[in-house]
C-alpha atoms as a PDB file:
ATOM      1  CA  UNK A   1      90.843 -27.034-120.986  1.00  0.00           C
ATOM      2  CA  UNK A   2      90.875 -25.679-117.309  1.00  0.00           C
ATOM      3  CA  UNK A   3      87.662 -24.579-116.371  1.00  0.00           C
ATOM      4  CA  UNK A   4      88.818 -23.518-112.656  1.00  0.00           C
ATOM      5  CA  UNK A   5      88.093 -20.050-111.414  1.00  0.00           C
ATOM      6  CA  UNK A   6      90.793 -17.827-112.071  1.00  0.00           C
ATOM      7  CA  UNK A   7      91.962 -15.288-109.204  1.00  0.00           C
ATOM      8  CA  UNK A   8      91.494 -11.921-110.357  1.00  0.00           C
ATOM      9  CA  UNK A   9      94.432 -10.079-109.886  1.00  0.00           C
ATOM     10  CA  UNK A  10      93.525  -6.932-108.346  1.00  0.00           C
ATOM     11  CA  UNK A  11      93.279  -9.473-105.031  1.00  0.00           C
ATOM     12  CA  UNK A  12      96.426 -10.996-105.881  1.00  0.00           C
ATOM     13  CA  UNK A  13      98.587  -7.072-105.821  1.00  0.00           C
ATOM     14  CA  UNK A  14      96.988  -3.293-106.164  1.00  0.00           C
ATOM     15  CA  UNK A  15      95.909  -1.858-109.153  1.00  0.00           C
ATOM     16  CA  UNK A  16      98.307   0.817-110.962  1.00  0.00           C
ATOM     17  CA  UNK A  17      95.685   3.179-109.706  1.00  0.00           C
ATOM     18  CA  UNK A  18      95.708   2.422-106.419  1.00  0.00           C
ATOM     19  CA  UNK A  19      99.292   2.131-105.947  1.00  0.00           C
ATOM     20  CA  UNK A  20      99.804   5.651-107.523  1.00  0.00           C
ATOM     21  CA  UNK A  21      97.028   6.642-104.896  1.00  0.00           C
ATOM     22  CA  UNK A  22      98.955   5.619-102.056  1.00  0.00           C
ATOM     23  CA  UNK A  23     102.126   7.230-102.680  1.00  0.00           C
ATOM     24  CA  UNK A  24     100.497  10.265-103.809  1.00  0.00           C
ATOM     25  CA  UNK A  25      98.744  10.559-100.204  1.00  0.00           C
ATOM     26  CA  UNK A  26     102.604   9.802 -98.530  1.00  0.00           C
ATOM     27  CA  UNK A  27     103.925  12.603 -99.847  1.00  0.00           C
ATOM     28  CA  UNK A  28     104.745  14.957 -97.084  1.00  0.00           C
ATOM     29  CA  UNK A  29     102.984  18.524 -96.663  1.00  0.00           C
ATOM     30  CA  UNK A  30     105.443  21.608 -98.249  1.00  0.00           C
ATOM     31  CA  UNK A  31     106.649  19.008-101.044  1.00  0.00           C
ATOM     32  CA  UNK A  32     105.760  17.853-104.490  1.00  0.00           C
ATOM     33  CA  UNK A  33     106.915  14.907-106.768  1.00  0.00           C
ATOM     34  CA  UNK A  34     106.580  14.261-110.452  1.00  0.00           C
ATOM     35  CA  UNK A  35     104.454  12.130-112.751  1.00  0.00           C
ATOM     36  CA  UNK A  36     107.574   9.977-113.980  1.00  0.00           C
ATOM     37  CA  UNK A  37     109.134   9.260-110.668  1.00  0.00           C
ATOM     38  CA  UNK A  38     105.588   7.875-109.439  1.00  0.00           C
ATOM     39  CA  UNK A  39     105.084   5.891-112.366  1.00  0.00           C
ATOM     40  CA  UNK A  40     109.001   4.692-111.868  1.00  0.00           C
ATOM     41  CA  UNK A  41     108.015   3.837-107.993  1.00  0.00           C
ATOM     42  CA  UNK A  42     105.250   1.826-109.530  1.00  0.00           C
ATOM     43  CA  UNK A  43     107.293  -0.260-111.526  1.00  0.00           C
ATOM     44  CA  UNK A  44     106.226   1.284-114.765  1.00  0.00           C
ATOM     45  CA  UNK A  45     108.486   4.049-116.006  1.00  0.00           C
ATOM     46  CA  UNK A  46     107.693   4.806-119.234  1.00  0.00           C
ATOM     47  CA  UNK A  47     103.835   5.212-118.401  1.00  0.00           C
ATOM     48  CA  UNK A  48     104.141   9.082-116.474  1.00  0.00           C
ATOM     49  CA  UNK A  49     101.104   9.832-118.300  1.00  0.00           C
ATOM     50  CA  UNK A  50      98.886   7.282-117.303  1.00  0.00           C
ATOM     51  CA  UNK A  51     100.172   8.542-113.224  1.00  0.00           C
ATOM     52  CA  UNK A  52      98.462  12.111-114.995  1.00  0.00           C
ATOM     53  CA  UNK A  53      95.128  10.194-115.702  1.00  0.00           C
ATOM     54  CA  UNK A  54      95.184   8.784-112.313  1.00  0.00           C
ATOM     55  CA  UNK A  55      95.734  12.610-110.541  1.00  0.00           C
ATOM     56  CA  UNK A  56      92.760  13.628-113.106  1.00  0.00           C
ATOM     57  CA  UNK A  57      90.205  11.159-111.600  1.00  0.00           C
ATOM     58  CA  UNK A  58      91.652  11.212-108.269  1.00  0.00           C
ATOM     59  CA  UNK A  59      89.010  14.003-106.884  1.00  0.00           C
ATOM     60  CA  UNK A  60      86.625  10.677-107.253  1.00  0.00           C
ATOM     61  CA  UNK A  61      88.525   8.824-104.639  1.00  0.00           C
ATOM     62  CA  UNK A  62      88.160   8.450-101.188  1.00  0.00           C
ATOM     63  CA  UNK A  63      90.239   8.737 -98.865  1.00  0.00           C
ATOM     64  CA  UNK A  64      91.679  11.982-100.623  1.00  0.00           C
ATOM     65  CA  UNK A  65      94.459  12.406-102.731  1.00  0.00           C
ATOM     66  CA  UNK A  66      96.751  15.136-102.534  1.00  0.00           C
ATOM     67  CA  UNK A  67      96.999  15.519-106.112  1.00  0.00           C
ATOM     68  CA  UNK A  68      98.024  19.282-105.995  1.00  0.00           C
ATOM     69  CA  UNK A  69     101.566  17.667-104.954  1.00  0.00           C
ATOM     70  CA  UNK A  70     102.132  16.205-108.117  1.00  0.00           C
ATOM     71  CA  UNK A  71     103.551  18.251-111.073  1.00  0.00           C
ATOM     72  CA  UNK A  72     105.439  17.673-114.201  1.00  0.00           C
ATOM     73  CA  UNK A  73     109.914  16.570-114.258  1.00  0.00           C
ATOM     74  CA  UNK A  74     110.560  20.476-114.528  1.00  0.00           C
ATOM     75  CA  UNK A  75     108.230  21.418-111.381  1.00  0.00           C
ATOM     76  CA  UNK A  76     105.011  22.921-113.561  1.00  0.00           C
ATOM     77  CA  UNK A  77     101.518  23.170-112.556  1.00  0.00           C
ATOM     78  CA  UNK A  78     100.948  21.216-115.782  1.00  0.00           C
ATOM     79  CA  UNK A  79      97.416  19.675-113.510  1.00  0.00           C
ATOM     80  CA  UNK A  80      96.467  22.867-112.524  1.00  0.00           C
ATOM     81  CA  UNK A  81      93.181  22.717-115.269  1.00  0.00           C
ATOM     82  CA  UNK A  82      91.978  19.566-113.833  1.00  0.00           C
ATOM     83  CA  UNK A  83      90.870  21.619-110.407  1.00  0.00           C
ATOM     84  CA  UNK A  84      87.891  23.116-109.474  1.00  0.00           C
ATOM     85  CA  UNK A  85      89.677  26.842-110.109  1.00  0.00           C
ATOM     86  CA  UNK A  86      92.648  27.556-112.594  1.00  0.00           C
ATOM     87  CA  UNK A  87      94.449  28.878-109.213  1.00  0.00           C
ATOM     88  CA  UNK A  88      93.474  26.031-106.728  1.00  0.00           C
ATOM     89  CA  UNK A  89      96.561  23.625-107.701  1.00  0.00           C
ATOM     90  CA  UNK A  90      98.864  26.563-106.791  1.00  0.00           C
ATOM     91  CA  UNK A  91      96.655  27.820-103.841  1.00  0.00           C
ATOM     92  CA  UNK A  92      96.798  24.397-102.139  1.00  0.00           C
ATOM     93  CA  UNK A  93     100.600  24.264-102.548  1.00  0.00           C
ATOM     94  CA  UNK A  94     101.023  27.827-101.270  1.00  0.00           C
ATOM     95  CA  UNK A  95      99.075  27.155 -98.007  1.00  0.00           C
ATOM     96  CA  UNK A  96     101.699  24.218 -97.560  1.00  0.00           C
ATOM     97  CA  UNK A  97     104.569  26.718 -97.627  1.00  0.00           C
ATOM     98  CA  UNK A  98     105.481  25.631-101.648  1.00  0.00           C
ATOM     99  CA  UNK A  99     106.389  28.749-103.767  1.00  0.00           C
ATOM    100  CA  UNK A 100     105.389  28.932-106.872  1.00  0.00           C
ATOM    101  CA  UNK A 101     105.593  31.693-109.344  1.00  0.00           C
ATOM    102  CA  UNK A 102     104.038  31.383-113.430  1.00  0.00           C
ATOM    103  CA  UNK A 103     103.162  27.350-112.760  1.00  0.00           C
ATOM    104  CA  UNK A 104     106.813  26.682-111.534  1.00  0.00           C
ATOM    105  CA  UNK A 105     107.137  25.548-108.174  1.00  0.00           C
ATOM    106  CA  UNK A 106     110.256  27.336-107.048  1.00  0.00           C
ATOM    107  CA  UNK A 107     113.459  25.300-105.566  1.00  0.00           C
ATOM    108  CA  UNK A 108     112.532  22.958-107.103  1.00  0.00           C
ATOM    109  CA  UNK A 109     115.425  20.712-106.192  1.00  0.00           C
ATOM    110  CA  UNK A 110     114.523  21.199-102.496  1.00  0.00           C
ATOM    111  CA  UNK A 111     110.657  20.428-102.537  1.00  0.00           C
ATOM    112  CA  UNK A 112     111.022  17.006-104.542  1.00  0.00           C
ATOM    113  CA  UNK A 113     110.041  14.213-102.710  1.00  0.00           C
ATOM    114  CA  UNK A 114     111.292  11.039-104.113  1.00  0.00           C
ATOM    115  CA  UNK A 115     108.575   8.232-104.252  1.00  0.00           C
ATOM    116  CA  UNK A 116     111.308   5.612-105.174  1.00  0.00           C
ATOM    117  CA  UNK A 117     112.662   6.070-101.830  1.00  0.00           C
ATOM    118  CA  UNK A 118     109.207   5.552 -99.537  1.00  0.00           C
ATOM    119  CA  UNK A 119     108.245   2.672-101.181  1.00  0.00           C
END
């Protein structure tokens, strides 16, 4: 049996969470990306929900995350409960110059920043 120390592997490569953080904070002011393309950037595409976890407990985490950027593949406000105010997700993205109008971030198309390609 080995009994040497193992290297724990948040030293050896960042954590799921704090890869998702750091892409979350590139994304550019006026633009948005989605829960699946951040999990895709972070090498684990099928786990889009666990990226909606992340943006849940990301008002813990210093420095900030923009999660008020991040909506769901169709461009909804699907976060918008997890803020301090039902209207804050869409207030935050309004000050950036991001229409939205009944949770749906207009143009859509336009806005989306692609994670996948900043990485």
């Amino acid at each position: 049996m080995n009994n040497k120390p193992q290297k724990a592997l948040s030293t050896a490569a960042p954590n799921f969470l704090d890869r998702v953080y750091e892409l979350v904070r590139r994304i550019p002011r006026g633009r948005v990306t989605t829960y699946g393309a951040l999990a895709e950037a972070c090498g684990m595409r099928i786990s889009a929900r666990m990226v909606g976890w992340a943006m849940n407990m990301s008002h813990r985490v210093m420095p900030p995350v923009p999660a008020h950027r991040v909506v769901n593949r169709k461009g909804l406000l699907t976060g918008k409960h997890h803020f301090a105010t039902p209207t804050l997700m869409q207030e935050l993205l309004e000050q950036e110059g991001v229409k939205v109008i009944n949770d749906q971030v207009m143009n859509f198309e336009q806005v989306f920043w692609d994670p996948r390609q900043h990485t």
